[in-house]
Structure formats: structure tokens, C-alpha cells
PDB file of N, CA and C in Angstrom:
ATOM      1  N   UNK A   1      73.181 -43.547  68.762  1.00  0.00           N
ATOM      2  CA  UNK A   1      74.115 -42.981  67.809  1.00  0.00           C
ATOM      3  C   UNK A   1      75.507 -43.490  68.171  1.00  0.00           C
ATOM      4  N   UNK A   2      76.507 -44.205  67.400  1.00  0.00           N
ATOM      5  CA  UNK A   2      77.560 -44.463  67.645  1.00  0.00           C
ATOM      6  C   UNK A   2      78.394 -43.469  67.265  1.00  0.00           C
ATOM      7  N   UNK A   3      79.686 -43.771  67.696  1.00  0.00           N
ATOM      8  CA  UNK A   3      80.696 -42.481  67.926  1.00  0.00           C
ATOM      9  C   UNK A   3      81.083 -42.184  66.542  1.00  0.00           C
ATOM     10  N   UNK A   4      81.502 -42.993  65.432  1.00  0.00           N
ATOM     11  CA  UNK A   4      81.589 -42.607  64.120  1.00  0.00           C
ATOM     12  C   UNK A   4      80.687 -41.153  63.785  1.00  0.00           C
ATOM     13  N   UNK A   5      79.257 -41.688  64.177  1.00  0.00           N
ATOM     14  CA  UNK A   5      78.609 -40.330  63.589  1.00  0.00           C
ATOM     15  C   UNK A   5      79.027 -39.270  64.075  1.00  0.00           C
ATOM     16  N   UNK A   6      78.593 -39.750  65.839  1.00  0.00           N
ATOM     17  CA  UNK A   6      78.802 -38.590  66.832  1.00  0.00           C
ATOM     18  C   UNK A   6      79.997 -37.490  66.024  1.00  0.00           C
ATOM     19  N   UNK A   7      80.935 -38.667  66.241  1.00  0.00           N
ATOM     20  CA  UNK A   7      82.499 -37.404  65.589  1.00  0.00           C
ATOM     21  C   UNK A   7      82.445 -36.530  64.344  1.00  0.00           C
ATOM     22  N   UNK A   8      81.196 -37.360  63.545  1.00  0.00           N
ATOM     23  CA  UNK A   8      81.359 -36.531  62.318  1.00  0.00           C
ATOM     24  C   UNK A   8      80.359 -35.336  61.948  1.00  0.00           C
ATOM     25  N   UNK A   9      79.534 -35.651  62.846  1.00  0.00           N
ATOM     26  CA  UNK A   9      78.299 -34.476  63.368  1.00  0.00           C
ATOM     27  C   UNK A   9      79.476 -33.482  64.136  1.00  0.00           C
ATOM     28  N   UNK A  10      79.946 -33.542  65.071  1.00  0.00           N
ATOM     29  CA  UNK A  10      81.328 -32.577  65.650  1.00  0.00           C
ATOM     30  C   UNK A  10      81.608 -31.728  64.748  1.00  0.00           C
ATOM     31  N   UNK A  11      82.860 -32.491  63.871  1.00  0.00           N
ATOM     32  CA  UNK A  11      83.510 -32.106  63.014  1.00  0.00           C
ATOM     33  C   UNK A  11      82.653 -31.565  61.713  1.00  0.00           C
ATOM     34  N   UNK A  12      81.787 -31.589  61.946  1.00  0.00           N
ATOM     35  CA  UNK A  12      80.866 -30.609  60.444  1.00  0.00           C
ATOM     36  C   UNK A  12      80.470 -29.161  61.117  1.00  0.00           C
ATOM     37  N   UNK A  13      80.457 -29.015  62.145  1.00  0.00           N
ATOM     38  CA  UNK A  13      80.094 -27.703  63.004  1.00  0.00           C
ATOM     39  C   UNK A  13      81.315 -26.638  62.773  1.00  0.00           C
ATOM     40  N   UNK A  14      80.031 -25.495  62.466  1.00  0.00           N
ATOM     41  CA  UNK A  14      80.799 -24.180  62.177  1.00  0.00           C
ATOM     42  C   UNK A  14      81.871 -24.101  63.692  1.00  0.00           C
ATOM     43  N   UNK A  15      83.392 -23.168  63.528  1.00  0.00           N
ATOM     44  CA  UNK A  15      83.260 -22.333  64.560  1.00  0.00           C
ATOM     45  C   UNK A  15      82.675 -21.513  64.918  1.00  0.00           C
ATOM     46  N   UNK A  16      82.196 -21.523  66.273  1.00  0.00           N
ATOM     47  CA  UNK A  16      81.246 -20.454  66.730  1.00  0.00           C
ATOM     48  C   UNK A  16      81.964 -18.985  66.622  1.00  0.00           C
ATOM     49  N   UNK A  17      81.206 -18.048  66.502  1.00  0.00           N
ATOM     50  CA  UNK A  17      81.072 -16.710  66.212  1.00  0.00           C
ATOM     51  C   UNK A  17      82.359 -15.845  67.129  1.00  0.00           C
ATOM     52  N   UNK A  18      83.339 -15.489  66.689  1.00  0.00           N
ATOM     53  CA  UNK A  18      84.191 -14.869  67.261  1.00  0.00           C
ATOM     54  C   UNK A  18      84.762 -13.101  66.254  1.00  0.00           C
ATOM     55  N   UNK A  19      85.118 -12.482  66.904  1.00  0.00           N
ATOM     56  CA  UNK A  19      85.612 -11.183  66.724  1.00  0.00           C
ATOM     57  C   UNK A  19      86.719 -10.980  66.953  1.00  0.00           C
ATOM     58  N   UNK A  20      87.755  -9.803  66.347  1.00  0.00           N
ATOM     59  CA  UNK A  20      88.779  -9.794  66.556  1.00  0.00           C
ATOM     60  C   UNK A  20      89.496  -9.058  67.913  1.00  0.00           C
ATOM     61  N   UNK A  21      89.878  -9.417  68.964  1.00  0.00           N
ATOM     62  CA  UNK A  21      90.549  -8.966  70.261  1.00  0.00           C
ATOM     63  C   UNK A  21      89.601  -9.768  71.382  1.00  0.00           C
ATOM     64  N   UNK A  22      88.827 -10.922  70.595  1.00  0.00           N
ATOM     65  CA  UNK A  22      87.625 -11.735  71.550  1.00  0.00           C
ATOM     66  C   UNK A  22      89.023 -12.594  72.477  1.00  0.00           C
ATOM     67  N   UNK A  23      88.752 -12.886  73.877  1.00  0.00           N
ATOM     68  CA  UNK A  23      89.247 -13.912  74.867  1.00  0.00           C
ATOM     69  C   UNK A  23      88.304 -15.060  74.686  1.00  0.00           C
ATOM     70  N   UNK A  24      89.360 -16.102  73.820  1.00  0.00           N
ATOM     71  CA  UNK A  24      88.404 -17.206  74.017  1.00  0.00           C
ATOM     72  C   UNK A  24      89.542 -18.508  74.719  1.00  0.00           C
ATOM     73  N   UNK A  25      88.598 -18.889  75.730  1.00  0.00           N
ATOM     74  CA  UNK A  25      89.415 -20.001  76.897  1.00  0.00           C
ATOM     75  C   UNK A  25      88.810 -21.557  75.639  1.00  0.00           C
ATOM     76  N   UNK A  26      90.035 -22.042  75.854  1.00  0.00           N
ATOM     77  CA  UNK A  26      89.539 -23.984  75.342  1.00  0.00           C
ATOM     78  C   UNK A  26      89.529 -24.630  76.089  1.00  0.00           C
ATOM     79  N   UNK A  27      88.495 -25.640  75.995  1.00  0.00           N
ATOM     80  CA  UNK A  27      88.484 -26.562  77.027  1.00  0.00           C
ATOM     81  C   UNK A  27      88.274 -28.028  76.131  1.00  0.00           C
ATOM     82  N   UNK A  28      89.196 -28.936  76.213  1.00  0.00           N
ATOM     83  CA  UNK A  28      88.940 -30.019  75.782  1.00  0.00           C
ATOM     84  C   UNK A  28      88.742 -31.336  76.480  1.00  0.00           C
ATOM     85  N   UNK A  29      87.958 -32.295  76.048  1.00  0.00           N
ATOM     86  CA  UNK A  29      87.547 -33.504  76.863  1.00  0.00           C
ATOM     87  C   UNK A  29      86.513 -34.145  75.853  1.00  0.00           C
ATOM     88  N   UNK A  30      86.353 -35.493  76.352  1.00  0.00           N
ATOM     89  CA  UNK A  30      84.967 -36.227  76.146  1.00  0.00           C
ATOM     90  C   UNK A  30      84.095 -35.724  75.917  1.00  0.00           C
ATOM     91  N   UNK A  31      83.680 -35.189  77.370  1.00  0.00           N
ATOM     92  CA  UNK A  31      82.481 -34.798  77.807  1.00  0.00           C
ATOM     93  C   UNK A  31      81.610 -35.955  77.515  1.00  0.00           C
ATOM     94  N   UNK A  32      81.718 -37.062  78.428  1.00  0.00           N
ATOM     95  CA  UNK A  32      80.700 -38.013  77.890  1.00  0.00           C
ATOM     96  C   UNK A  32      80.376 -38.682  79.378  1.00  0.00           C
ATOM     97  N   UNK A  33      79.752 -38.211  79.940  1.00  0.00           N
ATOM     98  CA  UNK A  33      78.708 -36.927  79.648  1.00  0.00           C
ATOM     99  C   UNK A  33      79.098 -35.790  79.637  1.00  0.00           C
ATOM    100  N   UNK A  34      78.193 -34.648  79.067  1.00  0.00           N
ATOM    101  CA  UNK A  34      78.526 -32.951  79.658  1.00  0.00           C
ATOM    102  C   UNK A  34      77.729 -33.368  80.825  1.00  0.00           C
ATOM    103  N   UNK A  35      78.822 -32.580  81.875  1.00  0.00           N
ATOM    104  CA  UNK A  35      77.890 -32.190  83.295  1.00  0.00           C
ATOM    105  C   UNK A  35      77.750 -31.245  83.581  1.00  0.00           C
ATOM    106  N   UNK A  36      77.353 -31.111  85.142  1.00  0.00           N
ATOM    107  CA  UNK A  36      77.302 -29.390  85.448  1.00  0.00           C
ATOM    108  C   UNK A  36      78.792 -29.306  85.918  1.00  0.00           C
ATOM    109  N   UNK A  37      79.914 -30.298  86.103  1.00  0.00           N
ATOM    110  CA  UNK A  37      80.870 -29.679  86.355  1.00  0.00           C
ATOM    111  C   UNK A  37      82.221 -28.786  85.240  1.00  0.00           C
ATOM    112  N   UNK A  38      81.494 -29.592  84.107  1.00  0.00           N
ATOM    113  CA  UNK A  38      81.948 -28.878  83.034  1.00  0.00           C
ATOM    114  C   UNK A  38      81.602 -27.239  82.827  1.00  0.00           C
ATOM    115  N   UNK A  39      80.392 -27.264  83.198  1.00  0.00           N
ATOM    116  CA  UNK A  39      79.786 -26.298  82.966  1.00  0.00           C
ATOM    117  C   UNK A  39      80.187 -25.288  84.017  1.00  0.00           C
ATOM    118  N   UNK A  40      80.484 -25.530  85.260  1.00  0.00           N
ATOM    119  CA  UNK A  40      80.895 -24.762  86.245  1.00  0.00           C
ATOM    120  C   UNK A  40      82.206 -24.329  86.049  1.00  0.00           C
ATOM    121  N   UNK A  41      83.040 -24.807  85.575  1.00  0.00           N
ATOM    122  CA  UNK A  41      84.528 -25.064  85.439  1.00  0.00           C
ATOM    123  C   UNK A  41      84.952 -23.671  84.372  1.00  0.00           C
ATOM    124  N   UNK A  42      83.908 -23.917  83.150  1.00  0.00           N
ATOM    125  CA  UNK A  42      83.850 -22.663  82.107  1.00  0.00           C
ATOM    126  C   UNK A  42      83.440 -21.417  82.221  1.00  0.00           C
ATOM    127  N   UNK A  43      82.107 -21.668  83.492  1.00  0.00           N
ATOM    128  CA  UNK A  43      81.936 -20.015  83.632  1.00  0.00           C
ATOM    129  C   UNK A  43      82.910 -19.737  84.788  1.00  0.00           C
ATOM    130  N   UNK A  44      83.617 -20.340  85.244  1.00  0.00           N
ATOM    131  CA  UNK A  44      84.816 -19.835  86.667  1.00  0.00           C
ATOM    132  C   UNK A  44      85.738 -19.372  86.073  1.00  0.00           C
ATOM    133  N   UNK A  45      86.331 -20.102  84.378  1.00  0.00           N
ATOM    134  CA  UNK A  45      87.446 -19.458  83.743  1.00  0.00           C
ATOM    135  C   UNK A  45      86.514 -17.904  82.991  1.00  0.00           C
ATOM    136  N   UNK A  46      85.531 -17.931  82.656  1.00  0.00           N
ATOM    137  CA  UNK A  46      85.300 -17.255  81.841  1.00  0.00           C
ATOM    138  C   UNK A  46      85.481 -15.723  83.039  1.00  0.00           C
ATOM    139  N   UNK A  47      84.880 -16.174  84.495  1.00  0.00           N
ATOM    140  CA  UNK A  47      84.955 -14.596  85.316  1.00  0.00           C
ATOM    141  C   UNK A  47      85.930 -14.304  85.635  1.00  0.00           C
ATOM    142  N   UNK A  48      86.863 -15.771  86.023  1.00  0.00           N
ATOM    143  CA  UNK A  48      88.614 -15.454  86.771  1.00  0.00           C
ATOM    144  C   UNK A  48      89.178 -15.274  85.745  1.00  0.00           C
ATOM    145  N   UNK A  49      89.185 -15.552  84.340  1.00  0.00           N
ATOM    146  CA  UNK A  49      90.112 -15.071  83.552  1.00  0.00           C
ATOM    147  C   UNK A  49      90.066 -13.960  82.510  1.00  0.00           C
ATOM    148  N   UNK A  50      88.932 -13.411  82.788  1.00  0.00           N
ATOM    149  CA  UNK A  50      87.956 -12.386  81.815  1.00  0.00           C
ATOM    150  C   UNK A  50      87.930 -12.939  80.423  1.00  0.00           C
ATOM    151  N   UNK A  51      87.336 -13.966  80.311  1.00  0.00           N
ATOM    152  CA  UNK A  51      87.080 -14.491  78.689  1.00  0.00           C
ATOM    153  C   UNK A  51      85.363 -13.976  78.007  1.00  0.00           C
ATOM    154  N   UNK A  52      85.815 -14.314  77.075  1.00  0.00           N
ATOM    155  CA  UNK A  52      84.688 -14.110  76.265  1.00  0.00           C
ATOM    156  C   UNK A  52      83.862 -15.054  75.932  1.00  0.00           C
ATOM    157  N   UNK A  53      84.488 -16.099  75.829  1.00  0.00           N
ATOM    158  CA  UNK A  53      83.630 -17.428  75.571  1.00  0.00           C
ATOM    159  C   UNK A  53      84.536 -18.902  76.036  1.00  0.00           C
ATOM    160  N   UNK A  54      84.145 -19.676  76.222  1.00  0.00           N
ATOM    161  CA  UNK A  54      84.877 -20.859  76.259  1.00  0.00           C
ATOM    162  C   UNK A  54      84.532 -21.831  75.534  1.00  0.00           C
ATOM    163  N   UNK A  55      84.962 -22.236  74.520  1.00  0.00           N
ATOM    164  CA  UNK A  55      84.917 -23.459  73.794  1.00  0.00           C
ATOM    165  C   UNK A  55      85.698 -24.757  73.969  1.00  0.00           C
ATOM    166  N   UNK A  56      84.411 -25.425  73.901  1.00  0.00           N
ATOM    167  CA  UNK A  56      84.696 -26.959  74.275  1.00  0.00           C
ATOM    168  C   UNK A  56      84.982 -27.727  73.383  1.00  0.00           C
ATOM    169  N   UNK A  57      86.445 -27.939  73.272  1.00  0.00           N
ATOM    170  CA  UNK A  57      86.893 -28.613  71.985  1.00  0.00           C
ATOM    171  C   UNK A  57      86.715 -30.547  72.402  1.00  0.00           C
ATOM    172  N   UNK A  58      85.841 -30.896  71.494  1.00  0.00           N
ATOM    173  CA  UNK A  58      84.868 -32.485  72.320  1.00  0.00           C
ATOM    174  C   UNK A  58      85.947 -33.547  71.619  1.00  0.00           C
ATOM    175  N   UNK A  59      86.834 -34.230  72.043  1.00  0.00           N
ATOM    176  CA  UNK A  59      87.580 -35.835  71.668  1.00  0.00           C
ATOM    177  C   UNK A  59      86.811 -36.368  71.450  1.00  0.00           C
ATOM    178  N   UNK A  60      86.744 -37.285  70.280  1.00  0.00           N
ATOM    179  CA  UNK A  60      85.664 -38.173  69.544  1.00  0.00           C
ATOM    180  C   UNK A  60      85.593 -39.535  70.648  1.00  0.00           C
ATOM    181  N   UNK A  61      86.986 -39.813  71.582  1.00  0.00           N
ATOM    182  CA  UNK A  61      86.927 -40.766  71.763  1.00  0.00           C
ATOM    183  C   UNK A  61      87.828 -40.546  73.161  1.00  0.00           C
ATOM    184  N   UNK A  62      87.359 -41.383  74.109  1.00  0.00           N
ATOM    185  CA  UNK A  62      88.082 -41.269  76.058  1.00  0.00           C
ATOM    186  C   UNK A  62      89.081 -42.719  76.196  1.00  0.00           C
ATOM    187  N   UNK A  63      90.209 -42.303  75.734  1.00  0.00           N
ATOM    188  CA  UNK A  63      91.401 -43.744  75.486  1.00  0.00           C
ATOM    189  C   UNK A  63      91.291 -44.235  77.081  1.00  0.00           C
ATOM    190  N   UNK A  64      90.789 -43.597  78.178  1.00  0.00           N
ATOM    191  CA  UNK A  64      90.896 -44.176  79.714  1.00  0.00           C
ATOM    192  C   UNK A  64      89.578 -44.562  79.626  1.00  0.00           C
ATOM    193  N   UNK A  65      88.539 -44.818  78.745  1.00  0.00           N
ATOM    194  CA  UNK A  65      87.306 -45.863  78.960  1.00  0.00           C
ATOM    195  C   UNK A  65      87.317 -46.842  78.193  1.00  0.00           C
TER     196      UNK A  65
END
């Protein structure tokens, strides 16, 4: 799959499910790959900062690759 799609598969996605007085942390990047350090990084904000969710806002494109 080249990144054209990739981005436009992204950008067709609902926001995920939020409520009103919800803590939601952003996290933006590549992610190319998602790792587990991504993944570690979100549940550390989600306990140290008492969030509700963290969303990973994904750049279609990594200008340092």
C-alpha cells in the first residue's frame, strides 16, 4: 500500500468516541512503524496524567526519512 492511500484510509476515519469532561492526551508521529514504545509512552501519559484516552494523531509522511 503506498502512502497516498495509507493517508487517505487515515483521513476517512471517524473520531474515536469521546464524551464531554473526557481527558484526551495527543500524540502525533509517523508511527512507521507503531511499536511497543509508542505504546508504552501512551499508557505512561494516560496513568501520570490521568487521561482518558490517547490519540494518535498519524503524519501521512516522516520529512527526516
Amino acid at each position: 500500500m503506498n502512502q497516498a492511500s495509507v493517508a487517505s484510509q487515515i483521513l476517512s476515519q471517524p473520531i474515536p468516541l469521546h464524551t464531554a469532561g473526557m481527558r484526551v492526551g495527543l500524540l502525533g508521529g509517523s508511527f512507521n512503524p507503531p511499536h511497543r514504545a509508542h505504546r508504552a509512552i501512551s499508557l505512561f501519559a494516560i496513568k501520570r496524567l490521568r487521561l482518558d484516552r490517547v490519540w494518535w494523531l498519524v503524519t501521512p509522511g516522516n520529512p527526516l526519512k
